[in-house]
Protein backbone atom coordinates (compact mmCIF):
# COMPACT_ATOMS: atom_id res chain seq x y z
CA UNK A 1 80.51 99.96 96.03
CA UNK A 2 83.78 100.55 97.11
CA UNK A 3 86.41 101.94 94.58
CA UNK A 4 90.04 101.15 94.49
CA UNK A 5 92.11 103.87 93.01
CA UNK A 6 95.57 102.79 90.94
CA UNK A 7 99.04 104.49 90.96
CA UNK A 8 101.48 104.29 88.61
CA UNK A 9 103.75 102.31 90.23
CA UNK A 10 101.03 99.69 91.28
CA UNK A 11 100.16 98.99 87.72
CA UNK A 12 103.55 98.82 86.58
CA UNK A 13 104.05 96.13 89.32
CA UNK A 14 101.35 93.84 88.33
CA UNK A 15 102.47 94.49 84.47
CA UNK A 16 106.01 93.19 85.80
CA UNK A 17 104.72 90.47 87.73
CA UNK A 18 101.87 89.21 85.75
CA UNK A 19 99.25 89.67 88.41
CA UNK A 20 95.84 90.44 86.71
CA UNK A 21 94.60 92.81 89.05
CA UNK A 22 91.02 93.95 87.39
CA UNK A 23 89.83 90.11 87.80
CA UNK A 24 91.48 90.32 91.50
CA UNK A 25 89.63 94.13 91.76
CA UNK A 26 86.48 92.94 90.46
CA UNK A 27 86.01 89.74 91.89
CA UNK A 28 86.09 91.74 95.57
CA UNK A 29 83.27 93.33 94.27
CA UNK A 30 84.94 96.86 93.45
CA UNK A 31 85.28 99.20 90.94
CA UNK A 32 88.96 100.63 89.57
CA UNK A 33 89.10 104.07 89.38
CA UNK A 34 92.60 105.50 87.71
CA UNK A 35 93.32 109.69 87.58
CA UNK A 36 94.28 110.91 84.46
CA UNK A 37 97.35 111.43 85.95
CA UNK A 38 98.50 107.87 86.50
CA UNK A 39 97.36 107.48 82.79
CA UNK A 40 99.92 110.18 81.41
CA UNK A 41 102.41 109.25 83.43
CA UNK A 42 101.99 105.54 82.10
CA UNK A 43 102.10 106.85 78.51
CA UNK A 44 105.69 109.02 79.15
CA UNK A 45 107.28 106.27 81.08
CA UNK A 46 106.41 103.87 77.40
CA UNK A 47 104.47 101.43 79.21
CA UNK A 48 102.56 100.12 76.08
CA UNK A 49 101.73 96.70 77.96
CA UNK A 50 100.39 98.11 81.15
CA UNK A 51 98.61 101.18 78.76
CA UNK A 52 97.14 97.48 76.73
CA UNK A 53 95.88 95.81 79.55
CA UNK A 54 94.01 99.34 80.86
CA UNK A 55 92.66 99.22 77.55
CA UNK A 56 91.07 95.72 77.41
CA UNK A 57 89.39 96.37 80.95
CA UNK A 58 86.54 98.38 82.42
CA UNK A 59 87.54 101.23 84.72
CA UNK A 60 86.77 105.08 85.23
CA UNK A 61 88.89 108.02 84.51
CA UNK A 62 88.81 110.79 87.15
CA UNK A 63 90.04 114.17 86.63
CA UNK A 64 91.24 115.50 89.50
CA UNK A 65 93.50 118.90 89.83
CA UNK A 66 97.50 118.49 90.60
CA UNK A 67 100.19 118.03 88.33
CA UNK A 68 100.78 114.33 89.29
CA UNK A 69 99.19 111.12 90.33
CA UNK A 70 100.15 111.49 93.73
CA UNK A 71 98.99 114.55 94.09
CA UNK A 72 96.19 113.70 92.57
CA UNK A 73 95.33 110.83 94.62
CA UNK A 74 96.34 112.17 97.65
CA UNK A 75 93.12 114.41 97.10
CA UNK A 76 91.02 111.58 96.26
CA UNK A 77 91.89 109.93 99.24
CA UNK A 78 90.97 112.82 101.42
CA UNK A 79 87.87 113.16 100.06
CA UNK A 80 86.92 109.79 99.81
CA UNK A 81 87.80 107.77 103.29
CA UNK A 82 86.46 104.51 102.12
CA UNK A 83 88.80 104.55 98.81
CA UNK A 84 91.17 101.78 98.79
CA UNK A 85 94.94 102.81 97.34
CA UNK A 86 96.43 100.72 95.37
CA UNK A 87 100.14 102.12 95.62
CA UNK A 88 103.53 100.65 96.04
CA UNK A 89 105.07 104.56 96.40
CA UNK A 90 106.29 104.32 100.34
CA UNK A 91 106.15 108.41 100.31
CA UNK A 92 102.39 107.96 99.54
CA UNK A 93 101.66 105.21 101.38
CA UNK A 94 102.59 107.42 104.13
CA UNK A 95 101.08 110.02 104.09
CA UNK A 96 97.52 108.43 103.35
CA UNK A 97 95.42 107.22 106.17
CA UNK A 98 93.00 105.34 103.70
CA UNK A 99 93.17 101.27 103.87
CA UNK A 100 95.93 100.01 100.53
CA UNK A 101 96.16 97.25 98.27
CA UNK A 102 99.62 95.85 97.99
CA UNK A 103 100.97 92.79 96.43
CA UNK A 104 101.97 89.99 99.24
CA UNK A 105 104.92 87.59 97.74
CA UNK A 106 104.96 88.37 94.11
CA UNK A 107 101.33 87.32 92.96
CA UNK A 108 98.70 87.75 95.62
CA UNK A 109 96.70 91.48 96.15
CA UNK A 110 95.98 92.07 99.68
CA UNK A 111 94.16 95.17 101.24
CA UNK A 112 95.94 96.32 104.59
């Protein structure tokens, strides 16, 4: 099954926007797979709602060295070639070679 791994700024996107990306995520027949990076940085930027709607949904925690999500995905996307990266960060879109999920006029998830 393939997974598709969240950033920070993805998640705060589809909080924003209202876009409920595990039923998107899930309904593709994937699994969401968040570091524990993405999940601190979510709790020090205050993002109760976004940290809410993780909590109501099914996903896995990774650890994965680095001091931030980026780093911390970049290595997860290294590793894993099939791993879709759910990212709006243009400095990590980048420099990843993985296929991404982005959001295509305000409210629909596409994989590019």
């Amino acid at each position: 099954m393939k997974q598709v791994i969240l950033d920070t700024s993805f998640i705060m996107a589809c909080t924003r926007q209202k876009i409920d990306f595990f039923e998107e995520i899930k309904h593709n027949g994937m699994d969401v797979v968040i570091p524990t990076q993405t999940i601190n940085e979510l709790k020090g930027l205050g993002a109760d709602v976004a940290l809410e709607i993780l909590e109501k949904n099914e996903f896995k925690i990774i650890n994965v060295p680095g001091k931030d999500a980026d780093t911390a995905i970049l290595k997860i996307a290294k590793k894993d070639k099939n791993a879709i990266i759910a990212t709006l960060d243009q400095g990590l879109k980048k420099k990843i070679p993985n296929s991404k999920m982005i959001i295509r006029g305000k409210k629909k998830l596409e994989i590019v």
